[in-house]
PDB file of N, CA and C in Angstrom:
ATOM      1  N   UNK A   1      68.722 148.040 100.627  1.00  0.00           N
ATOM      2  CA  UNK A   1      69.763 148.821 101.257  1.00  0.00           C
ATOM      3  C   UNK A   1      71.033 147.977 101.365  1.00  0.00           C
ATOM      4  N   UNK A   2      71.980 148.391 101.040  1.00  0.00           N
ATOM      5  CA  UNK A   2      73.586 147.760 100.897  1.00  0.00           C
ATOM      6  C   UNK A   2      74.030 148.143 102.264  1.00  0.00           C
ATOM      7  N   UNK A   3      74.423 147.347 102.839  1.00  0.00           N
ATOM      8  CA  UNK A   3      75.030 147.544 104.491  1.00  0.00           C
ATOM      9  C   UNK A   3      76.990 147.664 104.299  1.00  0.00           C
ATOM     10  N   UNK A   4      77.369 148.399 104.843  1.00  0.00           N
ATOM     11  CA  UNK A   4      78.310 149.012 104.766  1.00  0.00           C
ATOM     12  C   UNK A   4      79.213 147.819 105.227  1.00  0.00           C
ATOM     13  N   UNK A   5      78.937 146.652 105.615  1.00  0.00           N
ATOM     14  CA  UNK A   5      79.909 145.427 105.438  1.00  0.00           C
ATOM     15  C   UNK A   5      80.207 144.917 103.932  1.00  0.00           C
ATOM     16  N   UNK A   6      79.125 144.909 103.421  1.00  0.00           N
ATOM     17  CA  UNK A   6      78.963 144.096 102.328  1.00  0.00           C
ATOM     18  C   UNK A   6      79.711 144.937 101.208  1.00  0.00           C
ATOM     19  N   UNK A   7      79.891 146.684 101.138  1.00  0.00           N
ATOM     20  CA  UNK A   7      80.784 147.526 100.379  1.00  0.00           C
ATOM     21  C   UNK A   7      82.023 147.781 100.613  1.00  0.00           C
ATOM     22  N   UNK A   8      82.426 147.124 102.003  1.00  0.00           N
ATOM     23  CA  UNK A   8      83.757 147.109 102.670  1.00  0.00           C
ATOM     24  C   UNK A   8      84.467 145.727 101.918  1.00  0.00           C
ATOM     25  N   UNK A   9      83.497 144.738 101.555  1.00  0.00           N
ATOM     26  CA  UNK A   9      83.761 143.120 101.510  1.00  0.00           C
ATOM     27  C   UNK A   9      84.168 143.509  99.610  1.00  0.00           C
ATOM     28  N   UNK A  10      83.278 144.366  99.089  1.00  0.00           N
ATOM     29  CA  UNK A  10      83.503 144.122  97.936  1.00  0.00           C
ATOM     30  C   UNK A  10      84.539 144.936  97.347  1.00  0.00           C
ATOM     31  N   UNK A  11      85.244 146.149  98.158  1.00  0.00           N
ATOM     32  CA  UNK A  11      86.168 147.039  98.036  1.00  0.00           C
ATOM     33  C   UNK A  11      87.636 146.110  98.204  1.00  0.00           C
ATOM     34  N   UNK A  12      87.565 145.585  99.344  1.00  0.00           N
ATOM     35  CA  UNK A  12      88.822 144.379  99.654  1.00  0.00           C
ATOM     36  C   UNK A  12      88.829 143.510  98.337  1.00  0.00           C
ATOM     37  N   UNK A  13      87.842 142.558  98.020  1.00  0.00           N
ATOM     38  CA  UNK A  13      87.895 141.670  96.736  1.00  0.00           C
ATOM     39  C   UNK A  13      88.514 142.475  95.935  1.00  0.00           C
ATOM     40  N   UNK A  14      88.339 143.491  94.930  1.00  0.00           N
ATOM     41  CA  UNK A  14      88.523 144.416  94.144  1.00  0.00           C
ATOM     42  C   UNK A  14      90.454 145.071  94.368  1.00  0.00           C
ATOM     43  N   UNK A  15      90.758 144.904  95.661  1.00  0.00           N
ATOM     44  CA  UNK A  15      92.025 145.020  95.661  1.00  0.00           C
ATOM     45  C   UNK A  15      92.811 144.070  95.836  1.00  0.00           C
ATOM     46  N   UNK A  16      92.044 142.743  96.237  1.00  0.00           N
ATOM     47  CA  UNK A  16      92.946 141.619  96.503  1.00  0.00           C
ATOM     48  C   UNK A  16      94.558 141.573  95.679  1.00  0.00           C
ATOM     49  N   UNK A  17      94.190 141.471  94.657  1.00  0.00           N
ATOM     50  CA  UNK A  17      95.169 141.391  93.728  1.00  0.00           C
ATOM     51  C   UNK A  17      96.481 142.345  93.547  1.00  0.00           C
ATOM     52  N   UNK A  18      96.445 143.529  93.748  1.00  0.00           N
ATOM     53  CA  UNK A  18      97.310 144.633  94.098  1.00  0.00           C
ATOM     54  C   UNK A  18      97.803 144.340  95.281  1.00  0.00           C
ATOM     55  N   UNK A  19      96.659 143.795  96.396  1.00  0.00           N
ATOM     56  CA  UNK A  19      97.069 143.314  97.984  1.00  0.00           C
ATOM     57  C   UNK A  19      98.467 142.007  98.177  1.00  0.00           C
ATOM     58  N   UNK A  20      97.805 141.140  97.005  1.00  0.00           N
ATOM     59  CA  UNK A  20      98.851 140.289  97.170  1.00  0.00           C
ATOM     60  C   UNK A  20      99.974 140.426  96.503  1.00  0.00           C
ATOM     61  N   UNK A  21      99.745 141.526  95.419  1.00  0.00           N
ATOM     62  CA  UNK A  21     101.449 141.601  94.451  1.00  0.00           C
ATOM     63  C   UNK A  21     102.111 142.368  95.688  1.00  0.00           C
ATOM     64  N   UNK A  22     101.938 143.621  96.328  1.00  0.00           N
ATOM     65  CA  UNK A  22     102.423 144.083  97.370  1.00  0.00           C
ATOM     66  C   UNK A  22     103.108 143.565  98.620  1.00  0.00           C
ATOM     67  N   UNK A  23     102.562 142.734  99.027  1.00  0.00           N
ATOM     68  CA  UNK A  23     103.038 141.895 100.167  1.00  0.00           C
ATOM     69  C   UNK A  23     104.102 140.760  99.386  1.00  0.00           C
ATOM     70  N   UNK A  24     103.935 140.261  98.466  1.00  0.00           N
ATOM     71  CA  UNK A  24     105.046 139.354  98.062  1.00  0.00           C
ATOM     72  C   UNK A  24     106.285 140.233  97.509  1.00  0.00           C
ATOM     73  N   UNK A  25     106.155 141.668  96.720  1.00  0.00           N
ATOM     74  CA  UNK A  25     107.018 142.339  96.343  1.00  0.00           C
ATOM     75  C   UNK A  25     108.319 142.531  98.227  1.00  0.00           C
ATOM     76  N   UNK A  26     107.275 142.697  98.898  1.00  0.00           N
ATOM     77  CA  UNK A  26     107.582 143.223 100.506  1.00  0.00           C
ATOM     78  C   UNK A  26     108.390 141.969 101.225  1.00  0.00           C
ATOM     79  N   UNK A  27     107.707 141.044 100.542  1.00  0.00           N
ATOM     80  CA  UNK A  27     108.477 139.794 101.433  1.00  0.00           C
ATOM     81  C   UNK A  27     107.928 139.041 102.181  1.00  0.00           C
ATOM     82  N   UNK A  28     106.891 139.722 102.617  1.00  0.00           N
ATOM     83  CA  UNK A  28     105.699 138.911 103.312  1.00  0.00           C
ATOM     84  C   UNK A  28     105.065 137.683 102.874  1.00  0.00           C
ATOM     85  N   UNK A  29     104.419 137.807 101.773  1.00  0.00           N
ATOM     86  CA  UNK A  29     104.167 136.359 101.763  1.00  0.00           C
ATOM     87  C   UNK A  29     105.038 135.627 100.035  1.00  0.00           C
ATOM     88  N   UNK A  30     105.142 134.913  99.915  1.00  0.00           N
ATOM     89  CA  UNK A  30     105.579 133.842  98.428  1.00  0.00           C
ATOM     90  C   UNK A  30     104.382 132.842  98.070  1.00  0.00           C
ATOM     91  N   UNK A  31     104.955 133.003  96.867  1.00  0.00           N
ATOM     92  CA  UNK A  31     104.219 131.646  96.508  1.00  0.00           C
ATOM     93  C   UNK A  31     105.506 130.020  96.490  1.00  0.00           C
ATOM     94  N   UNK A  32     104.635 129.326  96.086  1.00  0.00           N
ATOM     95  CA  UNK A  32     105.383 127.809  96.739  1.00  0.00           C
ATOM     96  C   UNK A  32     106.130 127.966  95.652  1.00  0.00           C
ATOM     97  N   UNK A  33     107.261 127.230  95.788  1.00  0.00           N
ATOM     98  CA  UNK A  33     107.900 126.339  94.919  1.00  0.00           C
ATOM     99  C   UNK A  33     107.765 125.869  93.580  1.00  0.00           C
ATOM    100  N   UNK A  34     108.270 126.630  92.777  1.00  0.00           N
ATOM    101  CA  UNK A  34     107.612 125.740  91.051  1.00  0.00           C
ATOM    102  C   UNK A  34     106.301 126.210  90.365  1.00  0.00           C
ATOM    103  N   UNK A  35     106.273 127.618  91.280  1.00  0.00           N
ATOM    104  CA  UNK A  35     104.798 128.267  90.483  1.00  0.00           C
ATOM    105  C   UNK A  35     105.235 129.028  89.456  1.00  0.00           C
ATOM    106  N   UNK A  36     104.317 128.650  88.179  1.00  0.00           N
ATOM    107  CA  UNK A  36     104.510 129.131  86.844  1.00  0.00           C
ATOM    108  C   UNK A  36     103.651 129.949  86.726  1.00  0.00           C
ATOM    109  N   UNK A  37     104.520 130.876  86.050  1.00  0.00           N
ATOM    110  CA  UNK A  37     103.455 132.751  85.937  1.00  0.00           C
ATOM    111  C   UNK A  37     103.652 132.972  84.460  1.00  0.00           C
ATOM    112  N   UNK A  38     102.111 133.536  83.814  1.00  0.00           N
ATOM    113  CA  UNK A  38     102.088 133.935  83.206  1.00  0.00           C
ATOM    114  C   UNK A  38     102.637 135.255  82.012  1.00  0.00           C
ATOM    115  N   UNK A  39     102.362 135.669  80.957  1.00  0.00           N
ATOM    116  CA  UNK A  39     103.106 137.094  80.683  1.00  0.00           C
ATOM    117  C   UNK A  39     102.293 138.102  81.235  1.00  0.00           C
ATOM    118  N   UNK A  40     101.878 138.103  81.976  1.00  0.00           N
ATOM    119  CA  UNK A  40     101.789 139.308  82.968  1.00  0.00           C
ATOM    120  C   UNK A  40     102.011 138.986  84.229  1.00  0.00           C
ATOM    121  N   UNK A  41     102.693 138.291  84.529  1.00  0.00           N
ATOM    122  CA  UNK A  41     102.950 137.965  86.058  1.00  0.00           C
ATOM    123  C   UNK A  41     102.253 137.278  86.757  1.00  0.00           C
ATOM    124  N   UNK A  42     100.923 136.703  86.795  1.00  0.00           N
ATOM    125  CA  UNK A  42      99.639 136.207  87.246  1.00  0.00           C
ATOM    126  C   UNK A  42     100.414 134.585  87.568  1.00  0.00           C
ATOM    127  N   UNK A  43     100.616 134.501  88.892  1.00  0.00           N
ATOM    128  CA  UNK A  43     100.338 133.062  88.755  1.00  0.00           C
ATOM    129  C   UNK A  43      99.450 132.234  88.148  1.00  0.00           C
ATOM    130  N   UNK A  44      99.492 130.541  87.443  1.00  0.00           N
ATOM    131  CA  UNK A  44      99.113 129.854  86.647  1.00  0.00           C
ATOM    132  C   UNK A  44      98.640 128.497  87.491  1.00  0.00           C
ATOM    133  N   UNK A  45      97.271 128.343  87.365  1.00  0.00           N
ATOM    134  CA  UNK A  45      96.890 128.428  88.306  1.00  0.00           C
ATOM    135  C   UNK A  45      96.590 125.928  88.084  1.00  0.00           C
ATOM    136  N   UNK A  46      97.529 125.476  88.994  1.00  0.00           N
ATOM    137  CA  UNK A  46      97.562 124.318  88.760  1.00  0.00           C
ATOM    138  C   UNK A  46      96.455 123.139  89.111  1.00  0.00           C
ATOM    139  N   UNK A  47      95.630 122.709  88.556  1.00  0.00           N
ATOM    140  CA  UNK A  47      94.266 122.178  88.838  1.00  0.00           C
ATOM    141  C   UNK A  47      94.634 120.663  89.370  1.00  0.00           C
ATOM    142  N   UNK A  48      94.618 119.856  89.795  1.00  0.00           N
ATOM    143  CA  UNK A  48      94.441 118.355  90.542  1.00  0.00           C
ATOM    144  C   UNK A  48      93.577 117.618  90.084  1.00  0.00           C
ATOM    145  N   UNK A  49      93.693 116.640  89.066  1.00  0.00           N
ATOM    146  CA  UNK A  49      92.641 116.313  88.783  1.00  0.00           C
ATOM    147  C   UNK A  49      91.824 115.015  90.065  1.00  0.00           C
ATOM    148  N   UNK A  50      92.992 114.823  90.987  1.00  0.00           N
ATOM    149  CA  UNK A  50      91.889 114.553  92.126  1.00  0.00           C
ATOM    150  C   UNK A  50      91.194 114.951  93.216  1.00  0.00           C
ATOM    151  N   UNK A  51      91.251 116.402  92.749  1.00  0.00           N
ATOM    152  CA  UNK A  51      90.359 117.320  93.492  1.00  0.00           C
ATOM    153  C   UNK A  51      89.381 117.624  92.758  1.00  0.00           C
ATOM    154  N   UNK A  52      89.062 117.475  91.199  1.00  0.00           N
ATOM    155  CA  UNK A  52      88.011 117.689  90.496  1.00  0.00           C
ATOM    156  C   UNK A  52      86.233 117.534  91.085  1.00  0.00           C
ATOM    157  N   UNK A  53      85.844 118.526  90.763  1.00  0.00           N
ATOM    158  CA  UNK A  53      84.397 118.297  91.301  1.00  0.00           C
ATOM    159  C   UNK A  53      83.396 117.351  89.992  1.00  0.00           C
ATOM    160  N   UNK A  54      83.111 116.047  91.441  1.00  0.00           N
ATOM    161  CA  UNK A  54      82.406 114.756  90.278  1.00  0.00           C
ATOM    162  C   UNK A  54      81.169 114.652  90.861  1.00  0.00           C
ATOM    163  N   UNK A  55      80.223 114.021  90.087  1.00  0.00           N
ATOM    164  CA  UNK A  55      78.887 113.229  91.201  1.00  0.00           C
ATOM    165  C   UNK A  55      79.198 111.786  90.987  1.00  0.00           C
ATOM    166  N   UNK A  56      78.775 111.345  91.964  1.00  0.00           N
ATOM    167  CA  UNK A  56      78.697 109.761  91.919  1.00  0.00           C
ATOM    168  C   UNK A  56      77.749 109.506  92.521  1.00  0.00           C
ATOM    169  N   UNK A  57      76.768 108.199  92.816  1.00  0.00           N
ATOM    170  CA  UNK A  57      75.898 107.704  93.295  1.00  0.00           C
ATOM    171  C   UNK A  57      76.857 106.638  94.572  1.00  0.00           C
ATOM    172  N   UNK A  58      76.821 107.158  95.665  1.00  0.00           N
ATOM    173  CA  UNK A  58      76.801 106.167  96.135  1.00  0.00           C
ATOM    174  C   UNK A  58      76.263 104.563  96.792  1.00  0.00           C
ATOM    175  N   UNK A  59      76.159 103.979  95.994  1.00  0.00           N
ATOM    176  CA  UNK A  59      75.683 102.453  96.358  1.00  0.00           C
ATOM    177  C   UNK A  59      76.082 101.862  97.423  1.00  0.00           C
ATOM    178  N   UNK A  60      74.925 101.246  97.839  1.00  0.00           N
ATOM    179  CA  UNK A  60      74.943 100.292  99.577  1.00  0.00           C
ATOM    180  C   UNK A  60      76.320  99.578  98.923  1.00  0.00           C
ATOM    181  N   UNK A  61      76.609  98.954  97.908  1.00  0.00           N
ATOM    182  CA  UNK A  61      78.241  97.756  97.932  1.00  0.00           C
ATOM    183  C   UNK A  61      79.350  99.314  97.894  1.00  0.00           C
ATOM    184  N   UNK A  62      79.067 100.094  97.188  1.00  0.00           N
ATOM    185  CA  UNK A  62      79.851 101.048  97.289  1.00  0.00           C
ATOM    186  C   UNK A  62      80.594 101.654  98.950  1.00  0.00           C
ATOM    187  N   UNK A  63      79.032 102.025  99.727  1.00  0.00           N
ATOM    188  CA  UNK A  63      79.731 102.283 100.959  1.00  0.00           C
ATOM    189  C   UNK A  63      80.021 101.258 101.884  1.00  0.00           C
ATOM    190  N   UNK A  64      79.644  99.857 101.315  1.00  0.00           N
ATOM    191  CA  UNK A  64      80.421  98.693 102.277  1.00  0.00           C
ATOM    192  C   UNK A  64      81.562  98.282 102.035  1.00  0.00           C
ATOM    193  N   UNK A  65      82.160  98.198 100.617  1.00  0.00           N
ATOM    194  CA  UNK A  65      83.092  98.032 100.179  1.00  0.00           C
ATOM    195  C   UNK A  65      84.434  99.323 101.298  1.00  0.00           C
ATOM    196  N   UNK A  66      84.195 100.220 101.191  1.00  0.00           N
ATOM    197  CA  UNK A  66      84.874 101.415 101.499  1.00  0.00           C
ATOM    198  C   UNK A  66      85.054 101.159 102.868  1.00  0.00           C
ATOM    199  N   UNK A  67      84.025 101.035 103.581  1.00  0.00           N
ATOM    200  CA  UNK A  67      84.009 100.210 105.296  1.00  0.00           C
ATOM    201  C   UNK A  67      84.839  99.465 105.201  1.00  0.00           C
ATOM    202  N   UNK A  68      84.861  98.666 104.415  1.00  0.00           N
ATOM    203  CA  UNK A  68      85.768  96.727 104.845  1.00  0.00           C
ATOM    204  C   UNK A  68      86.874  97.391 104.597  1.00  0.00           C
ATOM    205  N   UNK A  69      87.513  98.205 103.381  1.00  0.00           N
ATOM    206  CA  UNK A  69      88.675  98.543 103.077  1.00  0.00           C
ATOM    207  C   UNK A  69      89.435  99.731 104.579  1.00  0.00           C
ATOM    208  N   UNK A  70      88.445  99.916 104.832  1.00  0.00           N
ATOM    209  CA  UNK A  70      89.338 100.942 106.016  1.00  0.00           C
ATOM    210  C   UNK A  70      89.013  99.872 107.275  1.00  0.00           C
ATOM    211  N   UNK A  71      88.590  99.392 107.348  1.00  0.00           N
ATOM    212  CA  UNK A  71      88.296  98.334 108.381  1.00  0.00           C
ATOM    213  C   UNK A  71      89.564  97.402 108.505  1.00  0.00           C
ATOM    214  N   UNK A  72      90.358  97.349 107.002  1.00  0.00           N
ATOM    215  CA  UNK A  72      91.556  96.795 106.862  1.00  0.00           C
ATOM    216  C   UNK A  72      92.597  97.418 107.516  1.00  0.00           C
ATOM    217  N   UNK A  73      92.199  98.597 107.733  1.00  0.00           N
ATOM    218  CA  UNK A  73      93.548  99.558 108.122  1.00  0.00           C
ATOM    219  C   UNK A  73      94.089 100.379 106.806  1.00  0.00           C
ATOM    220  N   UNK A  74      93.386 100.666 106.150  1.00  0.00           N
ATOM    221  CA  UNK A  74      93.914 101.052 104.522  1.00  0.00           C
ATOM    222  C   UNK A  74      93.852 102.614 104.500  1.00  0.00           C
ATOM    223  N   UNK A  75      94.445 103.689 104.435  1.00  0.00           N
ATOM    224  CA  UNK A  75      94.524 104.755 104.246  1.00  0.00           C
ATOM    225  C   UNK A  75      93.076 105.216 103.935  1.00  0.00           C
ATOM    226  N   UNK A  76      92.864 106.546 104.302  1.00  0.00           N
ATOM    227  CA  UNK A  76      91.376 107.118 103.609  1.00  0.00           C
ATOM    228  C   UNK A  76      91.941 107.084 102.058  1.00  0.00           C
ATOM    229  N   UNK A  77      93.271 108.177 101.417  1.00  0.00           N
ATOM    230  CA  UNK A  77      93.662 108.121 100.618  1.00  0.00           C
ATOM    231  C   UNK A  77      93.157 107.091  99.555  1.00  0.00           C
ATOM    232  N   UNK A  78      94.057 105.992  99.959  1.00  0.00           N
ATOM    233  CA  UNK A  78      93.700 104.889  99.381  1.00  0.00           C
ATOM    234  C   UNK A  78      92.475 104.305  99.160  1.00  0.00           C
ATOM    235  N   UNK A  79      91.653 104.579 100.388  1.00  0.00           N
ATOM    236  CA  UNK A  79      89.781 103.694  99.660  1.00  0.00           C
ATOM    237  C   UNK A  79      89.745 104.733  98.794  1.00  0.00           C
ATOM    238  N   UNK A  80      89.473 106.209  98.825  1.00  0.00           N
ATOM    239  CA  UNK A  80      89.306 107.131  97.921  1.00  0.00           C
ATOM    240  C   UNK A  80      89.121 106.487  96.198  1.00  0.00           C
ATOM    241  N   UNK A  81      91.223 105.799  96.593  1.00  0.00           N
ATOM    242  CA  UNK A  81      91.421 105.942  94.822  1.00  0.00           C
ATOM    243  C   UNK A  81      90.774 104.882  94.421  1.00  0.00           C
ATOM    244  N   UNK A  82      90.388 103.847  95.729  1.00  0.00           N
ATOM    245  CA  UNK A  82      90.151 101.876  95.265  1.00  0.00           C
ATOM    246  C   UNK A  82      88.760 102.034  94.563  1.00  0.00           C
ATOM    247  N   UNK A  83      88.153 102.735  95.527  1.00  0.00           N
ATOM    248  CA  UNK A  83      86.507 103.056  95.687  1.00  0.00           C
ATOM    249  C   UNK A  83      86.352 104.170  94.005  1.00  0.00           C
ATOM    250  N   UNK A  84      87.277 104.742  93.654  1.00  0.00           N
ATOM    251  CA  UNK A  84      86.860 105.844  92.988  1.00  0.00           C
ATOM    252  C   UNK A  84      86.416 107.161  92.725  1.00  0.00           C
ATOM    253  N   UNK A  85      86.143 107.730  94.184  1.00  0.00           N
ATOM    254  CA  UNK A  85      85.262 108.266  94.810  1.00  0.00           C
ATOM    255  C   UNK A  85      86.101 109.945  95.390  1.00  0.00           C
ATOM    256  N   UNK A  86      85.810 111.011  95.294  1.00  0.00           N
ATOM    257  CA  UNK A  86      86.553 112.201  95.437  1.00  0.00           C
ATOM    258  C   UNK A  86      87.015 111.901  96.911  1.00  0.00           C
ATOM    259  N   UNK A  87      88.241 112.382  97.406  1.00  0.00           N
ATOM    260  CA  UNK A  87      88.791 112.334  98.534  1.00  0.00           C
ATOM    261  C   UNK A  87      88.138 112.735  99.994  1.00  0.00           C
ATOM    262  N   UNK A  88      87.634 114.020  99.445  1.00  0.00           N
ATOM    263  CA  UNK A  88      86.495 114.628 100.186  1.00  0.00           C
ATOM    264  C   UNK A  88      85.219 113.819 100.820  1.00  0.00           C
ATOM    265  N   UNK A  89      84.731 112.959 100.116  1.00  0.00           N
ATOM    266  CA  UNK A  89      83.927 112.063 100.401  1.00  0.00           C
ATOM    267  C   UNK A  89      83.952 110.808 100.910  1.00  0.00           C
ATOM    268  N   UNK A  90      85.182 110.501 101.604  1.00  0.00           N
ATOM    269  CA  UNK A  90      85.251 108.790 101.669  1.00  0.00           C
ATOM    270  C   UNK A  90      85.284 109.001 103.290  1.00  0.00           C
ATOM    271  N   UNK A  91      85.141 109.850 103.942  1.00  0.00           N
ATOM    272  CA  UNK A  91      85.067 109.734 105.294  1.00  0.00           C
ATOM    273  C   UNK A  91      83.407 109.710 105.241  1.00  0.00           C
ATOM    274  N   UNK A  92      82.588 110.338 104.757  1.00  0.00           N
ATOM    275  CA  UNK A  92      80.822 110.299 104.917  1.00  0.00           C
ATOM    276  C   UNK A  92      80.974 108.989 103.838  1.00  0.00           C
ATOM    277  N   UNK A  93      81.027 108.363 102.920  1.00  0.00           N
ATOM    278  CA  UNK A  93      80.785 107.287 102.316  1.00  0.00           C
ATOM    279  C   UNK A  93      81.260 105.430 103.732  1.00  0.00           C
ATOM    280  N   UNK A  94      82.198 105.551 104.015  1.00  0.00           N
ATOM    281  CA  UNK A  94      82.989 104.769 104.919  1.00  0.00           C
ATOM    282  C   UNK A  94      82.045 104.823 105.872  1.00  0.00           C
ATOM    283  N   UNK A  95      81.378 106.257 106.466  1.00  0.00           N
ATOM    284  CA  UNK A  95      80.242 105.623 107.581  1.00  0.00           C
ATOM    285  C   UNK A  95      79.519 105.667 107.331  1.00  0.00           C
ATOM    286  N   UNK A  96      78.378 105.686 105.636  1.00  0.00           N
ATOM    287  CA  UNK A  96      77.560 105.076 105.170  1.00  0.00           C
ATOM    288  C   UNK A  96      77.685 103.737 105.574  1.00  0.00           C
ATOM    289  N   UNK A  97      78.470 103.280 105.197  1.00  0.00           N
ATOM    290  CA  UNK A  97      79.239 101.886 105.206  1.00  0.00           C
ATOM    291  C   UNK A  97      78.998 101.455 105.978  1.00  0.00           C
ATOM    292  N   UNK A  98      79.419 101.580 107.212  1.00  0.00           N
ATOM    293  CA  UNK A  98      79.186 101.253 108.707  1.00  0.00           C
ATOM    294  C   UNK A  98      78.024 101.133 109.596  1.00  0.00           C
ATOM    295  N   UNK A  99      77.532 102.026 109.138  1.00  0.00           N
ATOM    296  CA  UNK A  99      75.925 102.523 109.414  1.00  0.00           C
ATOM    297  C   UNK A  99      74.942 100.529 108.379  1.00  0.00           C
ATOM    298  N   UNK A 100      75.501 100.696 107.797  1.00  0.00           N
ATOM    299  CA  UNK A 100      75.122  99.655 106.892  1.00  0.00           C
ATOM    300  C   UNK A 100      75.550  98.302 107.379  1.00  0.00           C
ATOM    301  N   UNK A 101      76.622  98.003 107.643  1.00  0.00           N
ATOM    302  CA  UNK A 101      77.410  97.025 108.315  1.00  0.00           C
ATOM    303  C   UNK A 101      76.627  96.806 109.373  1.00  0.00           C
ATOM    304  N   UNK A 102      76.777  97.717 110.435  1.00  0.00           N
ATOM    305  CA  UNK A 102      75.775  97.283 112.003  1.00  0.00           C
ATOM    306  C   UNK A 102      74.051  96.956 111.545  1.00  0.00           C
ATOM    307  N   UNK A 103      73.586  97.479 110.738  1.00  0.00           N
ATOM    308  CA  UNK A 103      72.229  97.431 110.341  1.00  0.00           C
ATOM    309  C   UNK A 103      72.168  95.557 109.662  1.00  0.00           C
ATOM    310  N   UNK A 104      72.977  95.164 108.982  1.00  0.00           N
ATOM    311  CA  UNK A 104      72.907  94.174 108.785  1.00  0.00           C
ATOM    312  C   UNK A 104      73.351  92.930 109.767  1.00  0.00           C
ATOM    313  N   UNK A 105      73.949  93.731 110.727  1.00  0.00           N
ATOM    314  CA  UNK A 105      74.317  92.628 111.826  1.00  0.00           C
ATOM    315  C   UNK A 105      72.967  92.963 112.978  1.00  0.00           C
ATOM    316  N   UNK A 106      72.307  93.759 113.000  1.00  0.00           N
ATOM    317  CA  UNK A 106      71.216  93.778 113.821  1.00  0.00           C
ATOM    318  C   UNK A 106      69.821  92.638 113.388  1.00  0.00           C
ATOM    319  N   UNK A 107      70.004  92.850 111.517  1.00  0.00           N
ATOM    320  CA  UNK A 107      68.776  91.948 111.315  1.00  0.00           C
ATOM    321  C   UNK A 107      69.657  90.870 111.634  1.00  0.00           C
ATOM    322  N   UNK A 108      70.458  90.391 110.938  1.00  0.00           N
ATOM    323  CA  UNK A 108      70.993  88.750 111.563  1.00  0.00           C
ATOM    324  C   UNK A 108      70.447  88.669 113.094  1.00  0.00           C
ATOM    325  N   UNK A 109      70.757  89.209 113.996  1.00  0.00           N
ATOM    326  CA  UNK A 109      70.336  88.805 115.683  1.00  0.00           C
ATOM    327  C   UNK A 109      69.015  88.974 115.759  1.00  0.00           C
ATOM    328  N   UNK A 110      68.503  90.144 115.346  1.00  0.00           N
ATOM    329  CA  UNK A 110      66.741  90.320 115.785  1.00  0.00           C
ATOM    330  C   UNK A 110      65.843  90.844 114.232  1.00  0.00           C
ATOM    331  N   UNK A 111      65.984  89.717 113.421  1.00  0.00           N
ATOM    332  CA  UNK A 111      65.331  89.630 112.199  1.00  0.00           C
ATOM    333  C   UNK A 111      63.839  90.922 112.074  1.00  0.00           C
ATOM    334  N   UNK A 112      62.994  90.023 113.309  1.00  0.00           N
ATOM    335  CA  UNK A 112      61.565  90.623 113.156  1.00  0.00           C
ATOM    336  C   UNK A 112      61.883  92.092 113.755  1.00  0.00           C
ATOM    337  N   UNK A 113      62.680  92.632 114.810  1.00  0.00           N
ATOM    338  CA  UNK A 113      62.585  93.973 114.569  1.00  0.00           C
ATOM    339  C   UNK A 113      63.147  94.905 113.987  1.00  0.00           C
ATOM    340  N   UNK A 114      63.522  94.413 112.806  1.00  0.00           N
ATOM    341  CA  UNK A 114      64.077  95.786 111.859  1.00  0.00           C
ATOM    342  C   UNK A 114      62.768  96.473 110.914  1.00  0.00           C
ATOM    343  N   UNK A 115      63.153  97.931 110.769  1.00  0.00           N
ATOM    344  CA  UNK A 115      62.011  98.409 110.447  1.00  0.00           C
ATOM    345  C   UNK A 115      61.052  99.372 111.575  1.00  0.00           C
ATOM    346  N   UNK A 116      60.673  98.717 112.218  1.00  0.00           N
ATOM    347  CA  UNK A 116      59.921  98.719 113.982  1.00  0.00           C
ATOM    348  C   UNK A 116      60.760  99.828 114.604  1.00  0.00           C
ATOM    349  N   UNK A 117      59.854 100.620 115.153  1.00  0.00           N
ATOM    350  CA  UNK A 117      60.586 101.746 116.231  1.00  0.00           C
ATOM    351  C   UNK A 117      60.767 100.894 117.322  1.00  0.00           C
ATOM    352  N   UNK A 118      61.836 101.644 118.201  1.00  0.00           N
ATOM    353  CA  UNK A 118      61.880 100.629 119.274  1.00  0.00           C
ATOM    354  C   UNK A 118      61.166 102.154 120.594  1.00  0.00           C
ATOM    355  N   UNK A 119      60.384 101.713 121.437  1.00  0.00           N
ATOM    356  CA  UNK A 119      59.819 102.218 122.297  1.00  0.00           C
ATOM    357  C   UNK A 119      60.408 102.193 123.841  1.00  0.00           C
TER     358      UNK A 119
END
């Protein structure tokens, strides 16, 4: 059974496009600055290649490296581009990092209990 949200949701999609030539014809909304349209009018649609969707493995030097670098005071931006790593990801990679950092300063002080639940 199709629930009468889900035919409301797909009726809107289906007009989006008429929705938005309308409202920009109206004045309501624009597009930015320097948008290039196609021969039919369609905005053209400008991709980032550092927004690209990548995989990477992140590695224990990987997310320590990224720690020390913001630990410097260094832009997220910046570990991003140092590290390599999609923009999106360097805030969860950085407290990999960290998470890693304190873990290695715990075995330095109390060697024998790493590993060990603490009770």
């Amino acid at each position: 059974m199709i629930q009468q949200y889900d035919i409301d949701r797909a009726k809107l999609l289906a007009e989006a496009k008429a929705l938005v030539a309308k409202a920009i014809k109206t004045g309501l909304m624009s597009y930015p600055l320097g948008t290039k349209f196609d021969i039919t009018g369609s905005p053209i649609a400008i991709i980032d290649p550092d927004d690209s969707i990548t995989s990477c493995k992140h590695t224990p030097e990987l997310c320590l490296k990224a720690y020390q670098l913001r630990d410097l005071g260094m832009a997220l931006e910046d570990v991003a581009r140092q590290c390599q790593v999609p923009k999106g990801s360097v805030v969860y990679i950085i407290s990999k990092g960290h998470e890693l950092h304190l873990q290695a300063q715990r075995q330095a002080h109390h060697p024998s209990t790493i590993g060990q639940e603490v009770s």
